[in-house]
Protein backbone atom coordinates (compact mmCIF):
# COMPACT_ATOMS: atom_id res chain seq x y z
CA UNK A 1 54.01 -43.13 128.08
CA UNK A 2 51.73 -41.71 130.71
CA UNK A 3 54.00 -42.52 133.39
CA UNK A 4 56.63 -40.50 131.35
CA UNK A 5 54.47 -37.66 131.19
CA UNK A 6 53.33 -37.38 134.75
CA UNK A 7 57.45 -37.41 135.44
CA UNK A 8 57.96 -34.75 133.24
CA UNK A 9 55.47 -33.00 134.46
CA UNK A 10 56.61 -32.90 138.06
CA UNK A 11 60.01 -32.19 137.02
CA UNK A 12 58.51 -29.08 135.63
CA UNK A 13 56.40 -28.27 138.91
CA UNK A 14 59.58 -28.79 141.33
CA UNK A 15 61.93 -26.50 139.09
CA UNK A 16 59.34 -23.71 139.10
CA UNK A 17 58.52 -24.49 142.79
CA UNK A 18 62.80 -24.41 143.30
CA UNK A 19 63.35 -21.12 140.87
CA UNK A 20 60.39 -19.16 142.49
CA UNK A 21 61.85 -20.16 146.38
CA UNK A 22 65.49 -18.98 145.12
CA UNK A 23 63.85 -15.94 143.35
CA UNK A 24 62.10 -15.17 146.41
CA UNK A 25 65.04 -16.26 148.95
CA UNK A 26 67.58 -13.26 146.38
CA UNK A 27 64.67 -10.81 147.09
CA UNK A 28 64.73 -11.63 150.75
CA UNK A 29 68.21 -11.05 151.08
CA UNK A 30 68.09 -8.05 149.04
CA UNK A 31 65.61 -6.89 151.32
CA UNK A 32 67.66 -7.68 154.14
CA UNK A 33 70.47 -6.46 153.27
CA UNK A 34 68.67 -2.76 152.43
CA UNK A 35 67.20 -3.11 156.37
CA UNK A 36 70.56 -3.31 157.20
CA UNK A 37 71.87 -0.42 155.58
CA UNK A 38 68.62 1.56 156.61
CA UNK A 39 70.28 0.89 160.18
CA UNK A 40 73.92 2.00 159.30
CA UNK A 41 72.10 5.27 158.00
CA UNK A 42 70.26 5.68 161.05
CA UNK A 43 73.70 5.59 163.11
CA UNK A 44 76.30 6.61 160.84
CA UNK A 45 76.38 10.70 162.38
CA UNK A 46 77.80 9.14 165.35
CA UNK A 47 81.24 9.06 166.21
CA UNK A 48 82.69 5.07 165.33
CA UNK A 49 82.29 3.57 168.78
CA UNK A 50 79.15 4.85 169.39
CA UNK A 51 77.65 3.50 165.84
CA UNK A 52 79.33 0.03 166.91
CA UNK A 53 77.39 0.17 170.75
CA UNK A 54 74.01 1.02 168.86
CA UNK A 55 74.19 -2.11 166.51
CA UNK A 56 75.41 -4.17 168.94
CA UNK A 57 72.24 -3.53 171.11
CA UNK A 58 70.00 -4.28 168.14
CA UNK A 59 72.01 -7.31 167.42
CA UNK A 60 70.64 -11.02 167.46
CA UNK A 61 72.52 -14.13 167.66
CA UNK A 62 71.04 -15.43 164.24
CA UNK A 63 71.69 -11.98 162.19
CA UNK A 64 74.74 -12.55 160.40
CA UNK A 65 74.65 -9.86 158.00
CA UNK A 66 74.24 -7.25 160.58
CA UNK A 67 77.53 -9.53 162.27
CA UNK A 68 79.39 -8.73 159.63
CA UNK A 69 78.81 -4.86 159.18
CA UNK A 70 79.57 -4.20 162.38
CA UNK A 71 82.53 -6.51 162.30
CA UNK A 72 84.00 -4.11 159.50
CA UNK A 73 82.89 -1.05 161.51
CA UNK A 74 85.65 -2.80 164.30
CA UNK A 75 87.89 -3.08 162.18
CA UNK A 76 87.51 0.63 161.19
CA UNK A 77 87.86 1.58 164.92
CA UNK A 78 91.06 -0.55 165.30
CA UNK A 79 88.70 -3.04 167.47
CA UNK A 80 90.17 -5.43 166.06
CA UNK A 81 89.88 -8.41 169.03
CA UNK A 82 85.94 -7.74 168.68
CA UNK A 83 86.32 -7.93 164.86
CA UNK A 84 87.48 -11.54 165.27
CA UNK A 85 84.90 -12.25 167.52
CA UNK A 86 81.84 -11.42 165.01
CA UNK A 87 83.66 -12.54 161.60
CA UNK A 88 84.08 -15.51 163.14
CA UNK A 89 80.44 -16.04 164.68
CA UNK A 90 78.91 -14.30 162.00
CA UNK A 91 81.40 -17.25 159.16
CA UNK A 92 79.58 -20.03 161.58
CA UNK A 93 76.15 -19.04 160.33
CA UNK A 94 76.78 -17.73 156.72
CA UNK A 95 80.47 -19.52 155.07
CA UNK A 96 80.74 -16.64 152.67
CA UNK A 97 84.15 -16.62 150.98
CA UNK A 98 84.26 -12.61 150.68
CA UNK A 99 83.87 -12.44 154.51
CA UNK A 100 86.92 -15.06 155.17
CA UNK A 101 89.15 -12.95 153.11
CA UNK A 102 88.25 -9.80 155.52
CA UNK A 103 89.06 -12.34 158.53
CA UNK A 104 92.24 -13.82 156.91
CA UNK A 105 93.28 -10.09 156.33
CA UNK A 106 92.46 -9.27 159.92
CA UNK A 107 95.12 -12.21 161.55
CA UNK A 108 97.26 -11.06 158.59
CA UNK A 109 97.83 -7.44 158.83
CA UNK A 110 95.98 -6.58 162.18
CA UNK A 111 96.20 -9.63 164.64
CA UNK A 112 99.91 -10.54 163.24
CA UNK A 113 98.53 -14.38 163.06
CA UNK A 114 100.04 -15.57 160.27
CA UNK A 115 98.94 -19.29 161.35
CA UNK A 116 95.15 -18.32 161.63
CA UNK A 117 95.77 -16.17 157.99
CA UNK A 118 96.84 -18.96 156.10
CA UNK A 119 94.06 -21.13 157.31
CA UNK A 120 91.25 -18.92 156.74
CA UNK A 121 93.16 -18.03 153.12
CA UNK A 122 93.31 -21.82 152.40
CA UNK A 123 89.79 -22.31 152.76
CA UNK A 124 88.40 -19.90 149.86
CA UNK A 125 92.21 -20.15 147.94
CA UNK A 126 90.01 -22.29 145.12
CA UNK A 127 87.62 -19.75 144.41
CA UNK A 128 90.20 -18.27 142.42
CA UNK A 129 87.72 -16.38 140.29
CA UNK A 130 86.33 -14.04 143.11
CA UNK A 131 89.87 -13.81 144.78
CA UNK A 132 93.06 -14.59 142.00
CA UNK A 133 95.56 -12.79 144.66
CA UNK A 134 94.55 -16.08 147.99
CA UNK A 135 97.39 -18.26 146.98
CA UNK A 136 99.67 -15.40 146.47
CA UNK A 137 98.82 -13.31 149.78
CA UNK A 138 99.57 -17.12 150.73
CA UNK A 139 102.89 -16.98 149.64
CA UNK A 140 103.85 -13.58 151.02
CA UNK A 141 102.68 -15.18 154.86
CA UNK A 142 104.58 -18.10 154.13
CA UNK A 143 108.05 -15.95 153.31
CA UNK A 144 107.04 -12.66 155.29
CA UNK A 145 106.75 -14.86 158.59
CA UNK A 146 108.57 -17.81 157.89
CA UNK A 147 110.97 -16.97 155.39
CA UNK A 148 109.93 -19.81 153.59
CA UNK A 149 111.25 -18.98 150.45
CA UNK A 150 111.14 -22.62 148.56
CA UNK A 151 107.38 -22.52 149.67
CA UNK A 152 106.96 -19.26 148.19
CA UNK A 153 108.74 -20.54 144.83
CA UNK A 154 106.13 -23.63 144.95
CA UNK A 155 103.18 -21.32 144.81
CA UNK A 156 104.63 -18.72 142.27
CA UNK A 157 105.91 -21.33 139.31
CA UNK A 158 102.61 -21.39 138.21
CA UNK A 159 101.68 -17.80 137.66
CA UNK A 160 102.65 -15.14 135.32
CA UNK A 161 102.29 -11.41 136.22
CA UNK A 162 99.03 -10.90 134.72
CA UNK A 163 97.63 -13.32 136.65
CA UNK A 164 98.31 -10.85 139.79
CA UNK A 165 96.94 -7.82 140.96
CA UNK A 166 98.55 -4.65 141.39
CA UNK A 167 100.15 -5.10 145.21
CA UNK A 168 100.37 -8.76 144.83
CA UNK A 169 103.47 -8.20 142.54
CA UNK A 170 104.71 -5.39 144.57
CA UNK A 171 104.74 -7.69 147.60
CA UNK A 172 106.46 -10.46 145.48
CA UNK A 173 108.91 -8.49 144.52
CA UNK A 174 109.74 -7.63 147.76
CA UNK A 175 110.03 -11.00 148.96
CA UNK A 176 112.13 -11.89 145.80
CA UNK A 177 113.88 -8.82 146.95
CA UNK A 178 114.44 -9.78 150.29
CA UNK A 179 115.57 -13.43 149.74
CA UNK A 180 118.79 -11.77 147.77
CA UNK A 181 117.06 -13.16 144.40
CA UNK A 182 118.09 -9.54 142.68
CA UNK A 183 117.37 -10.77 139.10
CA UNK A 184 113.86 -12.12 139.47
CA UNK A 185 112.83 -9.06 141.82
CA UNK A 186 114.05 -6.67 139.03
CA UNK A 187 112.14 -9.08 136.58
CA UNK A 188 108.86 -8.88 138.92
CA UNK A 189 109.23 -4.57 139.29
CA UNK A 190 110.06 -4.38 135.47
CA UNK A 191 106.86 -6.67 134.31
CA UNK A 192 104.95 -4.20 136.84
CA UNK A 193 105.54 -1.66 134.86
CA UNK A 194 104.77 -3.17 131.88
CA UNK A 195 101.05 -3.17 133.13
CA UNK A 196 101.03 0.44 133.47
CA UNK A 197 100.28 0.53 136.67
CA UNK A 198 101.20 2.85 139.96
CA UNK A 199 105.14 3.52 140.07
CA UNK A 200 106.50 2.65 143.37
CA UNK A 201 108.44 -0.29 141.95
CA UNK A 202 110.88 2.61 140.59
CA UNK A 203 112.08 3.03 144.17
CA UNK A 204 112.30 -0.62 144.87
CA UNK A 205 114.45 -0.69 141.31
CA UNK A 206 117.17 1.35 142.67
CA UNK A 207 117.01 0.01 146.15
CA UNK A 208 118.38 -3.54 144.09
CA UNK A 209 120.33 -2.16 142.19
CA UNK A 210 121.97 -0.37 145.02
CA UNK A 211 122.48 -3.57 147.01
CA UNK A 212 124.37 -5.19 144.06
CA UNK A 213 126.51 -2.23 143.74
CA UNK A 214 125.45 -0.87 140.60
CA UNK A 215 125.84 2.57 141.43
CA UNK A 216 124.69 4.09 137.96
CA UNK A 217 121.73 1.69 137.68
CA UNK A 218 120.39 3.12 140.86
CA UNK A 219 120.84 6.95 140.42
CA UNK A 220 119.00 6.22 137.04
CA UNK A 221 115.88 4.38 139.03
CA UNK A 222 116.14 7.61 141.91
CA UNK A 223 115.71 9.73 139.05
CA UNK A 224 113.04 8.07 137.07
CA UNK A 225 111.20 7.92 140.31
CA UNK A 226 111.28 11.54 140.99
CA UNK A 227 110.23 12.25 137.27
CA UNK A 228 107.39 10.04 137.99
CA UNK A 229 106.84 11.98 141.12
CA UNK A 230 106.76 9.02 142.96
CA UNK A 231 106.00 9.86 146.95
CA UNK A 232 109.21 10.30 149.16
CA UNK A 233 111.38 9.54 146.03
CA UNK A 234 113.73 12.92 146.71
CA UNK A 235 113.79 11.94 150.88
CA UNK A 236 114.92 8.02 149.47
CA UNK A 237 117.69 9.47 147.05
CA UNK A 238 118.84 11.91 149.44
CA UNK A 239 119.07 8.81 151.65
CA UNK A 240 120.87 7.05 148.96
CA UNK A 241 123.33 9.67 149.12
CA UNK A 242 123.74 9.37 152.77
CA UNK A 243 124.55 5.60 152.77
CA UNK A 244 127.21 6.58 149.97
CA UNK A 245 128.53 9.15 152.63
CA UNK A 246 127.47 11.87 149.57
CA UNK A 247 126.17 14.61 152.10
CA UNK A 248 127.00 17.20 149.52
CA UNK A 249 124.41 15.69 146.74
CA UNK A 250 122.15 14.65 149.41
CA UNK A 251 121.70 18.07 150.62
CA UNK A 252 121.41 19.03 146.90
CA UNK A 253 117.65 16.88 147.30
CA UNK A 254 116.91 19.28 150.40
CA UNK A 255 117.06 22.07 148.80
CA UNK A 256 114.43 21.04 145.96
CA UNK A 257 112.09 20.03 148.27
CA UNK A 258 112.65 22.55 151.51
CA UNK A 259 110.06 24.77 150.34
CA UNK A 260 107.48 21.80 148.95
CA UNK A 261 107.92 19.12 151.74
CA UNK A 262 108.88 20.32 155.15
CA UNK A 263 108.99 16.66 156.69
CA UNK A 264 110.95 15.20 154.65
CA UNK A 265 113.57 18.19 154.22
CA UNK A 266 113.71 17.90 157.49
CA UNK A 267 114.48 14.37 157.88
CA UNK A 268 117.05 14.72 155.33
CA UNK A 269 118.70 17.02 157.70
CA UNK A 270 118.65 15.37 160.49
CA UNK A 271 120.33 11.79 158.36
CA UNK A 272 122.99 14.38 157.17
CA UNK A 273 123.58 15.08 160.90
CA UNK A 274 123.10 11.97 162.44
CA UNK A 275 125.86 10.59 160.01
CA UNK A 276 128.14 13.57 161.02
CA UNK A 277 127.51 13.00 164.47
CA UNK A 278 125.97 16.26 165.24
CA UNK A 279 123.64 14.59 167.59
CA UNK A 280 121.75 18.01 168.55
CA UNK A 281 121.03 19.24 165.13
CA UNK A 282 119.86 15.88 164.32
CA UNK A 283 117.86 15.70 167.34
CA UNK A 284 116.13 19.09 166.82
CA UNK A 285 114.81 17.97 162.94
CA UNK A 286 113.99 14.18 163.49
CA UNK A 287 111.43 15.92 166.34
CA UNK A 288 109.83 18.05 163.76
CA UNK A 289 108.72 15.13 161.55
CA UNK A 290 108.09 12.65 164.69
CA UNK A 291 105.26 15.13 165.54
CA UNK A 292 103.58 13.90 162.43
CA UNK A 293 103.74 10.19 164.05
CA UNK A 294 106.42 9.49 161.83
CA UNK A 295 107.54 5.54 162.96
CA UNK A 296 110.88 5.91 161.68
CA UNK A 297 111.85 9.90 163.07
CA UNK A 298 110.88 8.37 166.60
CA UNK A 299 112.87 5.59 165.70
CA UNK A 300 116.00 7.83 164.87
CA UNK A 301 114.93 9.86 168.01
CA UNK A 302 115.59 6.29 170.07
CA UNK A 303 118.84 5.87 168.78
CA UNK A 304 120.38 9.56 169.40
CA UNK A 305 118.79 9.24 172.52
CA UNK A 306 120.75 5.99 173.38
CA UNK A 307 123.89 7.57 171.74
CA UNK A 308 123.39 9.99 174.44
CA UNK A 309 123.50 7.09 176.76
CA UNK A 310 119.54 8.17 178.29
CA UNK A 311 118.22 5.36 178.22
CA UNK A 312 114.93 5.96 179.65
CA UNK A 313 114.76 8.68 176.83
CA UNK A 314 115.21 6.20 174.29
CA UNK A 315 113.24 3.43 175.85
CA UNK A 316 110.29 6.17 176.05
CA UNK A 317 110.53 6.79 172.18
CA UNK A 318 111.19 3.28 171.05
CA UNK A 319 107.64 2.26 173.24
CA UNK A 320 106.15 4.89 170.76
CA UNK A 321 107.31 3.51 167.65
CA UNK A 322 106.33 -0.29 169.41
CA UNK A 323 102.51 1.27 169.80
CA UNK A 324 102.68 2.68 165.90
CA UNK A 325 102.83 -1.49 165.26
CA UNK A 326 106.64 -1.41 164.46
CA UNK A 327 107.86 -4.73 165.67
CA UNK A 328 111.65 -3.82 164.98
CA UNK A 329 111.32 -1.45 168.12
CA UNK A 330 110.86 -4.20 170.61
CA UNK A 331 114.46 -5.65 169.28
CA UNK A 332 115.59 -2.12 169.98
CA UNK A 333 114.58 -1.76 173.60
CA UNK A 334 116.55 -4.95 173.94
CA UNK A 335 119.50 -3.86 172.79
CA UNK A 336 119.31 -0.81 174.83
CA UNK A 337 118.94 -3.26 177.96
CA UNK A 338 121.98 -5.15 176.37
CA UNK A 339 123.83 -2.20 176.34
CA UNK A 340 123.27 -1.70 180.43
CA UNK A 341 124.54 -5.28 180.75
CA UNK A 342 120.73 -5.91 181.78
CA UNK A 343 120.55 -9.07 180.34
CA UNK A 344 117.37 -10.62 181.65
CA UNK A 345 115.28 -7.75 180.21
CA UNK A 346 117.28 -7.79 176.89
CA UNK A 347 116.33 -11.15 176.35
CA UNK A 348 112.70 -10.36 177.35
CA UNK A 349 112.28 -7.73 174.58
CA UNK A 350 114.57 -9.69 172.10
CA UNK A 351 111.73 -12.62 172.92
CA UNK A 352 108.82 -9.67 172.77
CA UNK A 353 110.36 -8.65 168.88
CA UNK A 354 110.34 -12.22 167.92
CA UNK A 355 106.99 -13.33 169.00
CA UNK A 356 106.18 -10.45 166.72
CA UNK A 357 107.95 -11.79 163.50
CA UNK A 358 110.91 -9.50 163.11
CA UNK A 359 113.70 -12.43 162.64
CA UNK A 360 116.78 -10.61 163.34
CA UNK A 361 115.96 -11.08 166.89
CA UNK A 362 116.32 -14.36 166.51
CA UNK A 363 120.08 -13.45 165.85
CA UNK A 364 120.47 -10.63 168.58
CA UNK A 365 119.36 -13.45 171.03
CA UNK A 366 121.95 -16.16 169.47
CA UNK A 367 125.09 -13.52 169.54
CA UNK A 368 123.84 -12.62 173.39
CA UNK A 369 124.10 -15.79 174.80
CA UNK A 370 126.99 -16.51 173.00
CA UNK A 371 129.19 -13.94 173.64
CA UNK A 372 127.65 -11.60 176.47
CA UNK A 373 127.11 -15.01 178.38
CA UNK A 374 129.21 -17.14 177.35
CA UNK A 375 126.40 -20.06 176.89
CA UNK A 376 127.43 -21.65 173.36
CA UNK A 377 124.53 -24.23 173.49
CA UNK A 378 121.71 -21.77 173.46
CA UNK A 379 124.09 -19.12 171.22
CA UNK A 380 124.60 -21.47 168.39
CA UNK A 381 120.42 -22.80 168.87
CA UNK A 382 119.54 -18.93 168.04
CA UNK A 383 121.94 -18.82 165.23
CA UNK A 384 120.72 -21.78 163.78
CA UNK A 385 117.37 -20.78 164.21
CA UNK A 386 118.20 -18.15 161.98
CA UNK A 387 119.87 -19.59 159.66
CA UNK A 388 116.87 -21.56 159.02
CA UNK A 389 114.91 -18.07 158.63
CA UNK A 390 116.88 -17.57 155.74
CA UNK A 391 120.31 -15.52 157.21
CA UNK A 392 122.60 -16.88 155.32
CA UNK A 393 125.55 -14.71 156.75
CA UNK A 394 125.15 -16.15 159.98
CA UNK A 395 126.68 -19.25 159.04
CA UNK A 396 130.04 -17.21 158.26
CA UNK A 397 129.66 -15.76 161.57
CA UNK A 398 129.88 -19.30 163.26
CA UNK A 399 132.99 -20.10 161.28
CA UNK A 400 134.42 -17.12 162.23
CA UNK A 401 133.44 -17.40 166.00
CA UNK A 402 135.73 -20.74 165.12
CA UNK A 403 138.24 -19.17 163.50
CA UNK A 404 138.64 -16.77 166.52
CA UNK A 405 139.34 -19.46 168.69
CA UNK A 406 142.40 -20.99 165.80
CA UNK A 407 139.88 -24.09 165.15
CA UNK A 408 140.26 -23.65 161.73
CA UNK A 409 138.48 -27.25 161.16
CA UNK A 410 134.73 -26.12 162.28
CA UNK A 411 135.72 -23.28 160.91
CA UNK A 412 136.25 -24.13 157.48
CA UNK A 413 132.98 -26.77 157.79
CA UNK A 414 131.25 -23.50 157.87
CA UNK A 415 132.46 -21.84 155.35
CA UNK A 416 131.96 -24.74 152.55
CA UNK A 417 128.42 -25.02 154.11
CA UNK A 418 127.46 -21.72 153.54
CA UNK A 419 128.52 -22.23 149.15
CA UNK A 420 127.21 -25.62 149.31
CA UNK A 421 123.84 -24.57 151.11
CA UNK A 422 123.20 -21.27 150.00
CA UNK A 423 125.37 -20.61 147.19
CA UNK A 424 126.90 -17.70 149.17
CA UNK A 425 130.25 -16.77 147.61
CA UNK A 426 131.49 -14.41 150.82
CA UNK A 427 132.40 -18.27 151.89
CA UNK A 428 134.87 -18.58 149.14
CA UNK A 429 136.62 -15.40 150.71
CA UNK A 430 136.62 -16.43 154.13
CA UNK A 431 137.79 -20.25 152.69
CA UNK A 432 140.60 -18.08 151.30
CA UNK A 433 142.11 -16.22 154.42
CA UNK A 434 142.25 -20.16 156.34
CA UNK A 435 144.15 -20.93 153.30
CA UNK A 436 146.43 -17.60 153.53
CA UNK A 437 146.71 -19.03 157.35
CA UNK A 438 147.45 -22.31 156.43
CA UNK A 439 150.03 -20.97 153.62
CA UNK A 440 148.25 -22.99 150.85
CA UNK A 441 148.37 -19.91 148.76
CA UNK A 442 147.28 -21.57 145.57
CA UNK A 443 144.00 -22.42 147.06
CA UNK A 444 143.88 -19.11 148.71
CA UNK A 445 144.14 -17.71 145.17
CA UNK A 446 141.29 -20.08 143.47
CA UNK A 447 138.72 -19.07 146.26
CA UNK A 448 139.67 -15.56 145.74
CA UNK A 449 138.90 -16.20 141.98
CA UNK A 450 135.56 -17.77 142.89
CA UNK A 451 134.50 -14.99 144.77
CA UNK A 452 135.26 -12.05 142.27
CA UNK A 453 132.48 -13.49 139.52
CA UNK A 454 129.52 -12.68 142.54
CA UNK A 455 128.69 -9.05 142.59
CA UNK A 456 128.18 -8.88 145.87
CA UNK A 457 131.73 -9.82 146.77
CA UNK A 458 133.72 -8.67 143.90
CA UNK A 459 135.65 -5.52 144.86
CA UNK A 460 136.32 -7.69 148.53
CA UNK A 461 138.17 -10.38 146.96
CA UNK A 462 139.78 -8.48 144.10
CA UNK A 463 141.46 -6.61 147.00
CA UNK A 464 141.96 -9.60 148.77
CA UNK A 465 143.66 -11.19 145.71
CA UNK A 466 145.94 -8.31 145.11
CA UNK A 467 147.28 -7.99 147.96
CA UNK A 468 147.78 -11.99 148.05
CA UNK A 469 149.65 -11.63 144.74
CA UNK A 470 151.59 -8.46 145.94
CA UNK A 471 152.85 -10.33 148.84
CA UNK A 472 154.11 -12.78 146.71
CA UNK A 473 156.27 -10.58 144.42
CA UNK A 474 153.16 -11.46 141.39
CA UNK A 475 152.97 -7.43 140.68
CA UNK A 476 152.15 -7.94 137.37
CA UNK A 477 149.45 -10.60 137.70
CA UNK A 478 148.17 -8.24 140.63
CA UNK A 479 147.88 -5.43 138.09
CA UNK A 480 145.93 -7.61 135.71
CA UNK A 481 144.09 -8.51 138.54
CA UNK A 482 143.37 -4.96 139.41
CA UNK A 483 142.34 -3.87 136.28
CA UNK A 484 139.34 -6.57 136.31
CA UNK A 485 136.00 -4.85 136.20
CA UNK A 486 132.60 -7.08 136.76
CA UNK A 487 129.72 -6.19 134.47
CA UNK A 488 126.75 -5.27 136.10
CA UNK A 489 123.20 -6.05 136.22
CA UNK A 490 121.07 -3.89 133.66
């Protein structure tokens, strides 16, 4: 019994002994932590690079906390290779999980390390309670970089949209939207809504509904975006209008906003011109909103420029956009090389675009070597490489690179693969013209079928199909034919 007490006893003595050291060690860091801020204060009327060179000269190799704070004052100044360096020394002395979600967001967004990302990610991704969104930013990596998108699907089955935040289900939707997966990104922007959050996804709405060809659908989600007064939404309709050829409904949109938004009336202007050719007007209003540091004005101001056939001109602007972190540029500087028959430096910046995630390089690479220089081993290894990505309407492009050259075998090989592999029903239509070769008009006529229930290929192989009929004396079937109409996606 007295040995029972004594135990008890010093149970009680090491708990208070353990409670008072943690009590005091919380105090300490409290402590600490106001020091630190007491030297932020001291520094923070400086400009940004001069705050940084202060605390770095007060810095010691053990003070972690004071790591950190200036590793976030980097990452402020867009230091961002000094960042890494100090979130990473600073992780090595204190493994604090809200730190290794600012480094994983630094190789994410800033670094463009999607390897290093998902690592740090993975290593706090089960401390789901102080970070929900890890296995989701996760998934974005996974589809944004490597178009992963039965990875992506892995991670997501087992969430709902309340389990999300805000931008998590933005960027799903996205990648839902990217993949061709219209339904679930409509599902994704319409249970967004449903939490009463920001609006944006009203603009991503229409965008779907415009690439399934549900033309009412996506005025409606234009409009409820400008009634929400969602940013942009009258430049992105206007836009609409110019992809529809509709210049006289998309300079309706400039003329709400001339007086409000002089950027983006001008843009509009300069898209209506652009599309009309009228390279100088165009020109003249894509500079006015480039002065803002507009990516996608210098952009535009690339591509008149290469119109124009300057090349250093567009080369110059295209560097610009490259600087503003717009990886698509470095793809475009290739293809103005391509277009001088400078094929070495194409290839270089094709290369440059790639090592910097935008995919479709991977394609402009495969279609050089195959058909600018005639080297069908390393063309098809691009293609296929980008197939892989997730370009599904590559594969058609190898059958018809087959086709081309009357080898109607490889071609058609190509053709099934893409329905069989992807479910892509622009192979039934292709599958149909070898059979129109071939004479096998029946089959012809079934693939044709096939490919009118896919909204995305519809009013192509209902015009394909009447004419197939037509040729055949079949008016009346064609006219039955003709008068089909596919219901849209609401």
């Amino acid at each position: 019994m007295q040995y029972v007490k004594k135990l008890f006893l010093y149970f009680i003595f090491i708990s208070s002994a353990l409670l008072l050291t943690n009590i005091s060690f919380a105090a300490e860091i409290v402590s600490y932590n106001e020091y630190i801020q007491k030297k932020l204060d001291k520094v923070k009327h400086l400009p940004l690079k001069e705050q940084i060179k202060e605390l770095t000269k007060q810095l010691t190799p053990s003070n972690y906390i004071l790591m950190f704070a200036i590793a976030d004052l980097c990452v402020k100044a867009k230091e961002y290779k000094q960042a890494e360096k100090l979130y990473v020394e600073a992780i090595k002395l204190r493994d604090d999980a809200h730190q290794i979600k600012k480094l994983a967001e630094l190789y994410e967004l800033h670094l463009k390390n999607p390897k290093k990302a998902i690592f740090y990610y993975d290593k706090i991704k089960n401390y789901l309670t102080q970070h929900p969104d890890i296995k989701l930013r996760m998934a974005v990596i996974i589809y944004k970089h490597y178009r992963n998108f039965k990875a992506v699907e892995k991670i997501l089955q087992f969430y709902s949209v309340n389990d999300k935040t805000y931008n998590e289900n933005y960027d799903l939707g996205r990648v839902y939207e990217d993949a061709e997966v219209c339904l679930a990104a409509l599902n994704w922007y319409h249970d967004l809504r449903a939490l009463k959050k920001p609006v944006k996804t009203h603009l991503c709405t229409a965008r779907v509904y415009e690439s399934i060809h549900n033309t009412k659908q996506a005025v409606t989600w234009y409009n409820k975006a400008i009634e929400a007064k969602v940013p942009q939404a009258h430049l992105q309709f206007a836009l609409y209008y110019c992809r529809q050829n509709d210049f006289d409904n998309a300079f309706k949109q400039y003329e709400i906003i001339k007086d409000k938004n002089k950027n983006d009336a001008a843009f509009i202007i300069g898209e209506i011109a652009l599309r009309k050719n009228n390279l100088k007007e165009a020109a003249e209003n894509f500079k006015i909103v480039a002065e803002s540091g507009d990516v996608k004005a210098i952009r535009r101001l690339g591509l008149i420029a290469k119109m124009n056939k300057n090349y250093q001109e567009a080369i110059r602007h295209y560097r610009m956009a490259l600087k503003l972190d717009c990886p698509e540029a470095a793809a475009e500087i290739g293809a103005v090389y391509e277009e001088q028959k400078n094929y070495k430096k194409a290839i270089a910046w094709y290369k440059k675009a790639e090592s910097l995630y935008f995919h479709p390089a991977t394609y402009h690479l495969g279609r050089l070597y195959l058909y600018k220089l005639k080297n069908q081993k390393i063309g098809f290894k691009y293609l296929h490489k980008s197939i892989k990505k997730g370009y599904k309407h590559i594969i058609i492009e190898i059958g018809d690179y087959y086709k081309k050259q009357k080898n109607y075998d490889k071609a058609s090989k190509y053709y099934l693969s893409s329905i069989k592999k992807f479910n892509y029903s622009a192979g039934y239509i292709k599958l149909g013209e070898l059979f129109e070769i071939a004479k096998k008009y029946d089959k012809a006529q079934k693939c044709y079928e096939k490919a009118m229930k896919s909204f995305r290929t519809f009013f192509n192989a209902q015009e394909k199909l009447i004419a197939l009929l037509n040729s055949q004396g079949k008016t009346e079937e064609a006219k039955k034919v003709a008068a089909k109409k596919i219901k849209p996606i609401d």
